[in-house]
C-alpha atoms as a PDB file:
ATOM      1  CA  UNK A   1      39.184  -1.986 -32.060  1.00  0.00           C
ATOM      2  CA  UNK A   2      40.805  -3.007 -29.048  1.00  0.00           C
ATOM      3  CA  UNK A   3      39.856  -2.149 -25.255  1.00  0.00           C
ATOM      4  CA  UNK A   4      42.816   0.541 -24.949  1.00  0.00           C
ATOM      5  CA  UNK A   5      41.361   2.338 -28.096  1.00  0.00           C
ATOM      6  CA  UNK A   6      37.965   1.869 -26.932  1.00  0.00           C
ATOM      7  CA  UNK A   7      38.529   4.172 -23.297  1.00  0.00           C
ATOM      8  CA  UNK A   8      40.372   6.889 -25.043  1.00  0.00           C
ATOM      9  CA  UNK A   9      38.124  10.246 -24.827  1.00  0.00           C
ATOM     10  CA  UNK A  10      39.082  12.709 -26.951  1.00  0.00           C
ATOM     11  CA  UNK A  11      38.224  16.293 -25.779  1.00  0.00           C
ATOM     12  CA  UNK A  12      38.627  19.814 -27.045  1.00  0.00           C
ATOM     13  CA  UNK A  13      39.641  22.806 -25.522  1.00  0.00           C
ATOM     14  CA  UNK A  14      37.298  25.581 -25.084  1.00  0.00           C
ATOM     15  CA  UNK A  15      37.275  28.671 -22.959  1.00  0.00           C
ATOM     16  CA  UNK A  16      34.237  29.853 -21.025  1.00  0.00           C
ATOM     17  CA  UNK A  17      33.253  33.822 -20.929  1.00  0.00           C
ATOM     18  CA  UNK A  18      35.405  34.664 -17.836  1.00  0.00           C
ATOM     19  CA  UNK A  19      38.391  33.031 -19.199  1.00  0.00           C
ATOM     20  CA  UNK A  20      37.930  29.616 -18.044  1.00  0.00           C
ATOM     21  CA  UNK A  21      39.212  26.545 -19.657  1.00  0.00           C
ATOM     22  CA  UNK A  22      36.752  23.898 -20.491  1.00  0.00           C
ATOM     23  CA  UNK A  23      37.390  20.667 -21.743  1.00  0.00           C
ATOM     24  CA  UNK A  24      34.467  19.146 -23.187  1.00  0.00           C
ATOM     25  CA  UNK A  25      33.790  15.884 -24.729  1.00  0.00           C
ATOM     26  CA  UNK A  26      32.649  16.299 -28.825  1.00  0.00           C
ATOM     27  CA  UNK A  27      30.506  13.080 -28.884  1.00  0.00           C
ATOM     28  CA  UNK A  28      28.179  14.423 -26.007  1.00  0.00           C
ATOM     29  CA  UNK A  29      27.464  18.341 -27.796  1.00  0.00           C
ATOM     30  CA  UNK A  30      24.162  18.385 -28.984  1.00  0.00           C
ATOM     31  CA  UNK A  31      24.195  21.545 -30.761  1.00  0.00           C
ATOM     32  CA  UNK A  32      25.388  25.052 -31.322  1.00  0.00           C
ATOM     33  CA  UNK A  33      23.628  28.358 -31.438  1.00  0.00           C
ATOM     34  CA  UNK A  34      24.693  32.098 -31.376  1.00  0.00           C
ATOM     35  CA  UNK A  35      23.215  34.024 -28.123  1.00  0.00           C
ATOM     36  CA  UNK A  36      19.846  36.184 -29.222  1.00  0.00           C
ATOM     37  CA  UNK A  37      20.560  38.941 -27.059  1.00  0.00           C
ATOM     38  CA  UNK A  38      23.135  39.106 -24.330  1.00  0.00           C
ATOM     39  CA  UNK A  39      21.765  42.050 -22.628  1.00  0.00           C
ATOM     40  CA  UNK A  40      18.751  39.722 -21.286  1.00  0.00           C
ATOM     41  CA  UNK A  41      21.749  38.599 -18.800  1.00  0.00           C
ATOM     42  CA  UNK A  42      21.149  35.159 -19.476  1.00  0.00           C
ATOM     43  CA  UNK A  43      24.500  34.847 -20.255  1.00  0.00           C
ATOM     44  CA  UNK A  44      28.333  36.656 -19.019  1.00  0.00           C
ATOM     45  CA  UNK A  45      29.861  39.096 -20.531  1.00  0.00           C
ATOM     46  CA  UNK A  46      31.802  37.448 -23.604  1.00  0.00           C
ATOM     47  CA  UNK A  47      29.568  34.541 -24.624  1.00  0.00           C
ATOM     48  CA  UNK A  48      29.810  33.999 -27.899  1.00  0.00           C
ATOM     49  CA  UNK A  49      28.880  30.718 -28.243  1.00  0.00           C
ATOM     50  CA  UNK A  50      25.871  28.201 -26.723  1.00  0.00           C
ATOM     51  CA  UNK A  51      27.627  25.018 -26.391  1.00  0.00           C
ATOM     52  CA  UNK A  52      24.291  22.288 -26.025  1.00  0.00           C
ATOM     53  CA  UNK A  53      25.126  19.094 -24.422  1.00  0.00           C
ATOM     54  CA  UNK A  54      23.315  15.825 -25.146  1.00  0.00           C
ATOM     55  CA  UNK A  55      22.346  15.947 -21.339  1.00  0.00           C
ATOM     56  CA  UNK A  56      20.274  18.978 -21.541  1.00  0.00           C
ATOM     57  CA  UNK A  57      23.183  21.042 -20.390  1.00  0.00           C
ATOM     58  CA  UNK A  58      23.879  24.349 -21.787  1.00  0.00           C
ATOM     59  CA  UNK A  59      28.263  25.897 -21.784  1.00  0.00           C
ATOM     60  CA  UNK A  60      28.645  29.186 -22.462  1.00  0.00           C
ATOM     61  CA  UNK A  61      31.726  29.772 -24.239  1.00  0.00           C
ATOM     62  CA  UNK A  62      34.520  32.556 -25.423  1.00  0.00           C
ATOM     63  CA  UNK A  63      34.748  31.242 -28.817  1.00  0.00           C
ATOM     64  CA  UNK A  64      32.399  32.022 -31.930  1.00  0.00           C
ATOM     65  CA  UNK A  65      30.416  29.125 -33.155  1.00  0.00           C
ATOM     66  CA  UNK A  66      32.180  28.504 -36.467  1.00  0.00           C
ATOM     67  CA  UNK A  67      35.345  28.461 -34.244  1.00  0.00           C
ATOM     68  CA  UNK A  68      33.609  25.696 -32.425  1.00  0.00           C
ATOM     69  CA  UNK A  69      32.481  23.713 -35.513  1.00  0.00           C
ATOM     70  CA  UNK A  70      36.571  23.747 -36.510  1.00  0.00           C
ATOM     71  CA  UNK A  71      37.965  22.965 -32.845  1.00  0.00           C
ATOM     72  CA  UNK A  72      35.055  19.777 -32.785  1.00  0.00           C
ATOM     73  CA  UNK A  73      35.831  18.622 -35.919  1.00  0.00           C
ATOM     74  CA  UNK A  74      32.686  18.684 -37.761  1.00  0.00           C
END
């Protein structure tokens, strides 16, 4: 693999709960879970998704989980 295929990031398109876009990078998601309860407010209106970033990071996003899994690749 050369240096030019080495920099290229590839990222996918999600949405956050508000409408949002977020582009975020496959390699660094940790893991995926559903939201327990929404009405804690831990989370906006329309979350349907945890998106868990190797950093410790949590993304709330518009798109269910399996959605997710397709749009990542996995």
């Amino acid at each position: 693999m050369g240096l030019a295929e080495a920099l290229v990031m590839v990222f996918v398109e999600l949405h956050g709960p508000t409408g949002q876009v977020l582009e975020i990078n496959p390699a660094e998601i940790s893991s995926l879970r559903e939201p327990i309860d929404l009405n804690t407010r831990h989370w906006a209106k329309g979350t349907r998704c945890i998106v868990v970033m190797s950093n410790g990071g949590f993304i709330a996003v518009s798109e269910d989980c399996p959605a997710v899994v397709q749009k990542i690749g996995k």
